[in-house]
Protein backbone atom coordinates (compact mmCIF):
# COMPACT_ATOMS: atom_id res chain seq x y z
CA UNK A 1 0.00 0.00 0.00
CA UNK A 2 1.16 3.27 -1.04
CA UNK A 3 0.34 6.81 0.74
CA UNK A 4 -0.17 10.53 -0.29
CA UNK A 5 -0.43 13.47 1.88
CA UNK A 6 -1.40 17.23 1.14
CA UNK A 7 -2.06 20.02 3.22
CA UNK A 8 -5.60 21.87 3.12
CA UNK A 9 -6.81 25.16 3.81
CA UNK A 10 -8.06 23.24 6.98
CA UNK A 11 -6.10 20.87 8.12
CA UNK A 12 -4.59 17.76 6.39
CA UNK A 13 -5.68 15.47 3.19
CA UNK A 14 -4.45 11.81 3.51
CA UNK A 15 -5.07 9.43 0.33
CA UNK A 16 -4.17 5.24 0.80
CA UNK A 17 -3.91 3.15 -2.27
CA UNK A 18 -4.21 -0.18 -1.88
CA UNK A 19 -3.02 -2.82 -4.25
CA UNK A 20 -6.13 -4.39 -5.39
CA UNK A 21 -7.37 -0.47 -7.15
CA UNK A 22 -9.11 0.95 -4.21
CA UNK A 23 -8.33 4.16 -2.68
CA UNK A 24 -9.21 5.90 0.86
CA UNK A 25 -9.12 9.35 1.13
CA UNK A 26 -9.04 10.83 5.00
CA UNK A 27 -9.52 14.39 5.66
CA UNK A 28 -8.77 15.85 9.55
CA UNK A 29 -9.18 19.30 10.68
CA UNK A 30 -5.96 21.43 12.36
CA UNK A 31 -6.05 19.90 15.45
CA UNK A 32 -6.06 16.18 13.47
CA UNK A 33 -9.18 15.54 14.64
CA UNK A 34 -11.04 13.29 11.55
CA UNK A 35 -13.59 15.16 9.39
CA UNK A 36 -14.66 13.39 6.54
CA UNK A 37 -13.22 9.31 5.51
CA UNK A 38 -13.97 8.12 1.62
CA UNK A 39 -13.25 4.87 0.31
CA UNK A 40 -13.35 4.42 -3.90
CA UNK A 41 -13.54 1.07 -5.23
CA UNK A 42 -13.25 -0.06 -8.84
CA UNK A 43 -16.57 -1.99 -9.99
CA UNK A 44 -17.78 -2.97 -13.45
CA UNK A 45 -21.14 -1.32 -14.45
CA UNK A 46 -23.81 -2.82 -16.21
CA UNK A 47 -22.64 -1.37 -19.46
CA UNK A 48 -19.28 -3.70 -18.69
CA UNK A 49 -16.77 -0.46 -18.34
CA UNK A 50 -14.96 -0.14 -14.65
CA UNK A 51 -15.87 2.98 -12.98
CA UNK A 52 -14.79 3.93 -9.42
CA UNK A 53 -17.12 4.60 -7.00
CA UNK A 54 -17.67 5.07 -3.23
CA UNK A 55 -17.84 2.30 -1.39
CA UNK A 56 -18.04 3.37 1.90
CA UNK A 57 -17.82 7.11 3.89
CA UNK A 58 -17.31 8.52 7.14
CA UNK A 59 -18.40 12.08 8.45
CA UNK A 60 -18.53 13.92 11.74
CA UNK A 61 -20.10 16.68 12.16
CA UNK A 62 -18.24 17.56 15.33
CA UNK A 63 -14.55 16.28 14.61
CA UNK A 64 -13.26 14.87 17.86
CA UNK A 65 -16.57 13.95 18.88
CA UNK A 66 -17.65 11.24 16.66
CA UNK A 67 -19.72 10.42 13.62
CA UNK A 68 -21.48 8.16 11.82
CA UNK A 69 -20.36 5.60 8.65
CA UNK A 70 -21.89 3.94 5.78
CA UNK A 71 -20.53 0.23 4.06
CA UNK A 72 -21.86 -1.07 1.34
CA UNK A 73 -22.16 -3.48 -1.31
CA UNK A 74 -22.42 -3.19 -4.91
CA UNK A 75 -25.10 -5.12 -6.47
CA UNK A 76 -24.48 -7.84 -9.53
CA UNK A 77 -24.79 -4.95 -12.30
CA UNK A 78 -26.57 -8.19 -14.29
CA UNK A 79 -29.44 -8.75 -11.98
CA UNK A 80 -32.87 -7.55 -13.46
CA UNK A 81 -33.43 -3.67 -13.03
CA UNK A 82 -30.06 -3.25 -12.07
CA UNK A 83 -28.99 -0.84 -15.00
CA UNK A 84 -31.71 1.66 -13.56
CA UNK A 85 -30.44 1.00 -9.94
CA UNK A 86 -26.89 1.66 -10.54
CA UNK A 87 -28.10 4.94 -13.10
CA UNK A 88 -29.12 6.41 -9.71
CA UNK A 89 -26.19 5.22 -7.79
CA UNK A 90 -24.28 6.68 -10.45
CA UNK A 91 -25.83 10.56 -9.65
CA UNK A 92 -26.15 10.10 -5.59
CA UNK A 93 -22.33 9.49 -5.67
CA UNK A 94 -21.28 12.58 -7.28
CA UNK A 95 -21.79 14.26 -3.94
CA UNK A 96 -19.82 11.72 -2.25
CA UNK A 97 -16.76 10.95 -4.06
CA UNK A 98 -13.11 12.26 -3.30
CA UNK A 99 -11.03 11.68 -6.12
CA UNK A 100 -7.04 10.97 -4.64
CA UNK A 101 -4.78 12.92 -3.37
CA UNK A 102 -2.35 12.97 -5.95
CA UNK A 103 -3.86 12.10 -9.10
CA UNK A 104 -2.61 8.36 -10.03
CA UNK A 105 -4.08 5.56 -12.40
CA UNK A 106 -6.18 3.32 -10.27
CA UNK A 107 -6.45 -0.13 -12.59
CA UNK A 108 -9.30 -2.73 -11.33
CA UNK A 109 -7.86 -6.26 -10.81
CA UNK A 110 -11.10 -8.10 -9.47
CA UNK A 111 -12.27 -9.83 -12.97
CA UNK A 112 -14.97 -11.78 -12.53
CA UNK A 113 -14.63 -15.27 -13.74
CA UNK A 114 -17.14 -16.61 -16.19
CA UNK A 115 -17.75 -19.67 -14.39
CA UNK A 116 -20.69 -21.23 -12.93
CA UNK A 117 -21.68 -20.94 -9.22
CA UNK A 118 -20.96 -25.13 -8.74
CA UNK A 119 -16.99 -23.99 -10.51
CA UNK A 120 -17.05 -20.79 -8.07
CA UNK A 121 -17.98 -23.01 -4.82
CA UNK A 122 -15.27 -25.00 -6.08
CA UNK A 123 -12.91 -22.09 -6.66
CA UNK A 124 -13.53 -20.90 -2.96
CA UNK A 125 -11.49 -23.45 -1.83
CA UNK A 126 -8.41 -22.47 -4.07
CA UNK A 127 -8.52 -18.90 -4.75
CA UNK A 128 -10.60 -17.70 -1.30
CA UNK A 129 -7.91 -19.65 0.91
CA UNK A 130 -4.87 -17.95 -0.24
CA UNK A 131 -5.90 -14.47 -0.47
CA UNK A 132 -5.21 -12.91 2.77
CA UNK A 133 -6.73 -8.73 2.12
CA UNK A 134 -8.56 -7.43 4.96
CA UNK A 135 -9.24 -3.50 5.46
CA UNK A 136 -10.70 -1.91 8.67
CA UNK A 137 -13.80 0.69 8.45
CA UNK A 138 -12.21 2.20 11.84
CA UNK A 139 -14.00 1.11 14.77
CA UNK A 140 -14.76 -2.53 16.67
CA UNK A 141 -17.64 -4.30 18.56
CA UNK A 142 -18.08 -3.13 22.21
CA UNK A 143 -16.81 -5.72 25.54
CA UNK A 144 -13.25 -6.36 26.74
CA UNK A 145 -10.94 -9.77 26.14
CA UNK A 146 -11.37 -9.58 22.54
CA UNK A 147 -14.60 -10.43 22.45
CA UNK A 148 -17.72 -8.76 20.91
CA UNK A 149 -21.18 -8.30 20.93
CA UNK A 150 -24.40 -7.57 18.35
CA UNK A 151 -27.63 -7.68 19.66
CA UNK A 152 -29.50 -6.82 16.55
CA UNK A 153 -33.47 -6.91 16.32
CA UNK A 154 -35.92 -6.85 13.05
CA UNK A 155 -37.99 -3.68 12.15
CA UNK A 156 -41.85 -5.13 13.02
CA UNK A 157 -44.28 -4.19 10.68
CA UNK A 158 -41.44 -4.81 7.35
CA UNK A 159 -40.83 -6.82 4.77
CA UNK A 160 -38.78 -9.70 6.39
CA UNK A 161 -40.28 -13.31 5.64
CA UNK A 162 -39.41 -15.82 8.27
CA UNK A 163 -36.76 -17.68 6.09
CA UNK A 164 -34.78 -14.68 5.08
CA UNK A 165 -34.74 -13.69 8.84
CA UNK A 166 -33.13 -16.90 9.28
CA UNK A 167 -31.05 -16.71 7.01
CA UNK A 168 -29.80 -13.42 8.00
CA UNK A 169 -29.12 -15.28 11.38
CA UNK A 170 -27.18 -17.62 10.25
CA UNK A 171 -25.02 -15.20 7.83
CA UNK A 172 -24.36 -13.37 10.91
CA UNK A 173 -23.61 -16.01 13.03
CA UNK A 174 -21.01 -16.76 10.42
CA UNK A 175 -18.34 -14.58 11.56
CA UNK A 176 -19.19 -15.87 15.53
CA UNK A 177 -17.83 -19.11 13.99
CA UNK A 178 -14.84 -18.08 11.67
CA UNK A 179 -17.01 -20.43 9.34
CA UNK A 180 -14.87 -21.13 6.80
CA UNK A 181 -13.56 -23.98 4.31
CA UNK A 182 -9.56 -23.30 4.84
CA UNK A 183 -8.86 -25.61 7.88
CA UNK A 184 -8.83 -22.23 10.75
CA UNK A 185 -10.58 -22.89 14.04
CA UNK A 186 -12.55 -20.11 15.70
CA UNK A 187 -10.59 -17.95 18.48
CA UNK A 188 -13.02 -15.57 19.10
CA UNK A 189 -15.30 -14.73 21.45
CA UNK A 190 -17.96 -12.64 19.70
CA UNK A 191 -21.57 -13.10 19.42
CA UNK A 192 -23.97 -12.14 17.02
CA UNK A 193 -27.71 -12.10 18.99
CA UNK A 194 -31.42 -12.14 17.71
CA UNK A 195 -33.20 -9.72 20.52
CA UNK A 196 -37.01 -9.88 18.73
CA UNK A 197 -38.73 -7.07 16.80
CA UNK A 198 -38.77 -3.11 17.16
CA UNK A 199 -40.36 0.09 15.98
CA UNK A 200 -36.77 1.65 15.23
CA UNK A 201 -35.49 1.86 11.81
CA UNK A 202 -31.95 2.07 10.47
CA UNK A 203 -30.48 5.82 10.52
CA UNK A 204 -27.14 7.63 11.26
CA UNK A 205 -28.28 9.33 14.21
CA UNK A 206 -27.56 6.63 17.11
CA UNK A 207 -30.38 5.31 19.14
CA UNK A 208 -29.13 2.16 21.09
CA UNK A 209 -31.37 -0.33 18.75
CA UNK A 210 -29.68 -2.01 16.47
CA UNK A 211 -32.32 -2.48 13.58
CA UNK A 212 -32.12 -5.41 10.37
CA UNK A 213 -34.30 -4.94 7.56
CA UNK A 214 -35.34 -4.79 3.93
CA UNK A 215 -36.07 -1.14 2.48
CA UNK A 216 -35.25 1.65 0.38
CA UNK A 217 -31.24 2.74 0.25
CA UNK A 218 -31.29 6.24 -0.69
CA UNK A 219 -34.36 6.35 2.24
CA UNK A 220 -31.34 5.87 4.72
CA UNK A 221 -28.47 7.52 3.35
CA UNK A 222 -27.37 4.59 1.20
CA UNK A 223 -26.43 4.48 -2.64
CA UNK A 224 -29.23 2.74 -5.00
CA UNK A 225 -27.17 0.40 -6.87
CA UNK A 226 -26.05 -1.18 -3.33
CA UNK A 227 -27.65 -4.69 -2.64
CA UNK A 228 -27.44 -4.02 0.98
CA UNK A 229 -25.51 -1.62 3.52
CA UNK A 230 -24.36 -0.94 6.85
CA UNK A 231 -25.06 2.24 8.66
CA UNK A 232 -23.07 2.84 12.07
CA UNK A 233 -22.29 5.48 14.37
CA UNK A 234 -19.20 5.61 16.84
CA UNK A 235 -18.86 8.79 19.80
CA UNK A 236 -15.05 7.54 19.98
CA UNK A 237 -13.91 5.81 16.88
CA UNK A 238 -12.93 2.79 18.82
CA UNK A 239 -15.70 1.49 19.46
CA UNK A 240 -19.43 1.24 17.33
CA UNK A 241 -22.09 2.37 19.45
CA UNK A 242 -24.50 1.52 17.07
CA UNK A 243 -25.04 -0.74 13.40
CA UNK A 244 -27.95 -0.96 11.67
CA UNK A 245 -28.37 -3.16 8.56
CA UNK A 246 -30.56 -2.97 5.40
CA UNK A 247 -31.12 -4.83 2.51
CA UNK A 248 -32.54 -3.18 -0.53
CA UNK A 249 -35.85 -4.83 -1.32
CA UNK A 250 -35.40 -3.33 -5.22
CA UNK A 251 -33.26 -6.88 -5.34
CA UNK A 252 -34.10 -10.16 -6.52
CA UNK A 253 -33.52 -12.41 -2.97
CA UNK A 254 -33.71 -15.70 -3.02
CA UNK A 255 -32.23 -18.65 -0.32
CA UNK A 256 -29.79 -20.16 -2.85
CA UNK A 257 -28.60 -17.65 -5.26
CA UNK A 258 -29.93 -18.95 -8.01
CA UNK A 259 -31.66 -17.74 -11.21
CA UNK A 260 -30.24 -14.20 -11.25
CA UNK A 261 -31.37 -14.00 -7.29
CA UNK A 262 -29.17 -12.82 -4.51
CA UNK A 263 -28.28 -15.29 -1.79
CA UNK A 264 -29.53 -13.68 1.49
CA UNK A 265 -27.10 -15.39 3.65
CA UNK A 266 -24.02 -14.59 1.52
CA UNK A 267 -25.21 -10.95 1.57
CA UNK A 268 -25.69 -11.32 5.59
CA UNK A 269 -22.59 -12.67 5.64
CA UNK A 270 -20.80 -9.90 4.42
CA UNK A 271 -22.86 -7.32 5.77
CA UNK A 272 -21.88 -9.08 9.38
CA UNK A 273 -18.09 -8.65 8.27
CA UNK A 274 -18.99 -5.03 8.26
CA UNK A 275 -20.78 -5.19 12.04
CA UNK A 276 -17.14 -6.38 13.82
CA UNK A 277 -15.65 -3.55 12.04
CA UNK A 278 -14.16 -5.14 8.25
CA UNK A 279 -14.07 -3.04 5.08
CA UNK A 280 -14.25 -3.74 1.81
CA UNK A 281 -11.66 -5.99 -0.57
CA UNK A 282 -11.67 -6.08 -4.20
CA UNK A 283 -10.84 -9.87 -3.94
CA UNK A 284 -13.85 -11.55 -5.81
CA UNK A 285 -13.37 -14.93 -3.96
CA UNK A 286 -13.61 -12.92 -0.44
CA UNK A 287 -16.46 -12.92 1.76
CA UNK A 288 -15.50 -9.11 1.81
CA UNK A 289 -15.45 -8.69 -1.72
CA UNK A 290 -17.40 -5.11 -2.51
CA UNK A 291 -20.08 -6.61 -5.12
CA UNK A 292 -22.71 -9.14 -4.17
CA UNK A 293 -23.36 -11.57 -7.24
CA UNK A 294 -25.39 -14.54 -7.57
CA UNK A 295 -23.58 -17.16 -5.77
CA UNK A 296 -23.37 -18.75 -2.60
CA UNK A 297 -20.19 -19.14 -1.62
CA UNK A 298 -19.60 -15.99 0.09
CA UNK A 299 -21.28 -17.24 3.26
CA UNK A 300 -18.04 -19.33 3.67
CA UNK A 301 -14.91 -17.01 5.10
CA UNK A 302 -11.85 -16.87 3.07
CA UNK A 303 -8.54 -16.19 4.49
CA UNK A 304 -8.72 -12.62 4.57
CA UNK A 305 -11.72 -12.48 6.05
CA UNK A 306 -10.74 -15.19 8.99
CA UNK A 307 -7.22 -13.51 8.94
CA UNK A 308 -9.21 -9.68 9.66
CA UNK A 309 -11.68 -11.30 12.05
CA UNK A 310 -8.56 -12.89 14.33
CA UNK A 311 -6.60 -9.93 13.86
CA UNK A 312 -8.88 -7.57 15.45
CA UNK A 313 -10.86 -10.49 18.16
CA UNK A 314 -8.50 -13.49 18.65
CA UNK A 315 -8.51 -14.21 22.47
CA UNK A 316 -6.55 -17.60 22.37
CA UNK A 317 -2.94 -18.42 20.49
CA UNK A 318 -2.61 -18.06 16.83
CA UNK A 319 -4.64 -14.70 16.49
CA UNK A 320 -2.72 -12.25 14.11
């Protein structure tokens, strides 16, 4: 990973490029006190050209006294209506991108495979267990010794059928686990909890409920063309103090991933990577890979993901 700095009118401009294409640009105030966090990730569009776009974004309002985040994930520019959803994506993110800063060429290396989901499962094994990219989104589940907790409850009175709130379980669960097909044992302590239904919905501004559901992304500060994101809040940037959830009911959801559907446990899965604090990877065979496609393998941990989740909550030997 490679780094350029700049100074601002206000304060300082801090750009990280990683190797996969992606970018972060950081912006503090004067007193270094974080202001504003982009990250850029190159995706192919529907019309098959790589464009980058924000991926996920931090702000505070008050630097030095918190703020709240967004992570997303791109949906499969293939799946029906997609074109439409990503059009919009497309104009919301024109307020939110940061181009780098120090203009460099940014080349996407994630090509997606044309393979069939049985050769992708397959491929898991091979490709997903030697790729070991992890990024942070800053801060960490709450609770000492490691471990973590998310008690997370479903929005009553929404669109959340009994399977896919299973599902979403289990996705979650995932992570509590380190389920994965590359031989690691879990060494972790955290604990992803079903607490029942609520009134509360998904927002930036923290309320101590942290809500799951299906709805409308730009209705919560979310880009269009992502299949689902999470929205989190921190008062310290150590710790989240809330992490909502939501899954764009524009997409085709299915429990398998098949016929053009998205797999709702994958997408859980990935959206749980998010809840103990992982980023985005542009490592297709990665549970933390920064498009959701029509597969199933991503509820499965590859090494970066297992490697990210031990790094940052392994209580026993052979964490990081």
């Amino acid at each position: 990973m490679s780094v350029s700095t700049a100074s601002r009118d206000r304060g300082l401009e801090v750009t990280e490029y990683y190797e996969s294409g992606s970018y972060r640009v950081t912006r503090c105030d004067p007193d270094g006190d974080l202001e504003r966090s982009v990250t850029v990730a190159p995706v192919r569009g529907p019309e098959g050209k790589v464009e980058m776009l924000p991926i996920s974004w931090f702000d505070s309002p008050e630097p030095g006294r918190g703020g709240g985040g967004v992570s997303g994930t791109f949906e499969d520019p293939k799946l029906a209506g997609a074109a439409a959803r990503w059009a919009k994506m497309r104009e919301e993110s024109a307020a939110r991108y940061l181009p780098p800063t120090e203009p460099r060429a940014v080349q996407w290396e994630g090509v997606v495979p044309a393979a069939s989901s049985a050769q992708r499962q397959l491929k898991q094994a091979d490709t997903g267990c030697s790729t070991g990219g992890y990024t942070w989104v800053g801060p960490r589940l709450m609770n000492g010794s490691g471990g973590g907790g998310y008690e997370w409850r479903n929005r009553q009175g929404g669109y959340m059928p009994a399977t896919y709130l299973y599902q979403i379980g289990a996705g979650l669960q995932n992570w509590d686990t380190t389920y994965n097909s590359c031989g690691w044992g879990n060494v972790t302590a955290i604990q992803h909890v079903y607490a029942g239904t609520t009134t509360a919905v998904p927002q930036m501004t923290p309320d101590g409920v942290n809500v799951v559901d299906f709805g409308s992304m730009s209705a919560v500060g979310c880009s269009s063309g992502f299949a689902a994101c999470t929205i989190w809040y921190s008062y310290d940037g150590v710790f989240f103090h809330n992490v909502d959830m939501r899954f764009n009911d524009a997409s085709p959801w299915s429990l398998n991933g098949a016929g053009g559907t998205l797999d709702v446990q994958s997408v859980a899965t990935h959206e749980g990577g998010h809840s103990v604090g992982l980023g985005e990877v542009n490592a297709f065979y990665l549970t933390m890979h920064h498009t959701a496609t029509a597969d199933i393998f991503r509820r499965t941990l590859g090494y970066g993901d297992a490697v990210g989740l031990r790094c940052r909550y392994g209580v026993t030997a052979g964490g990081c």
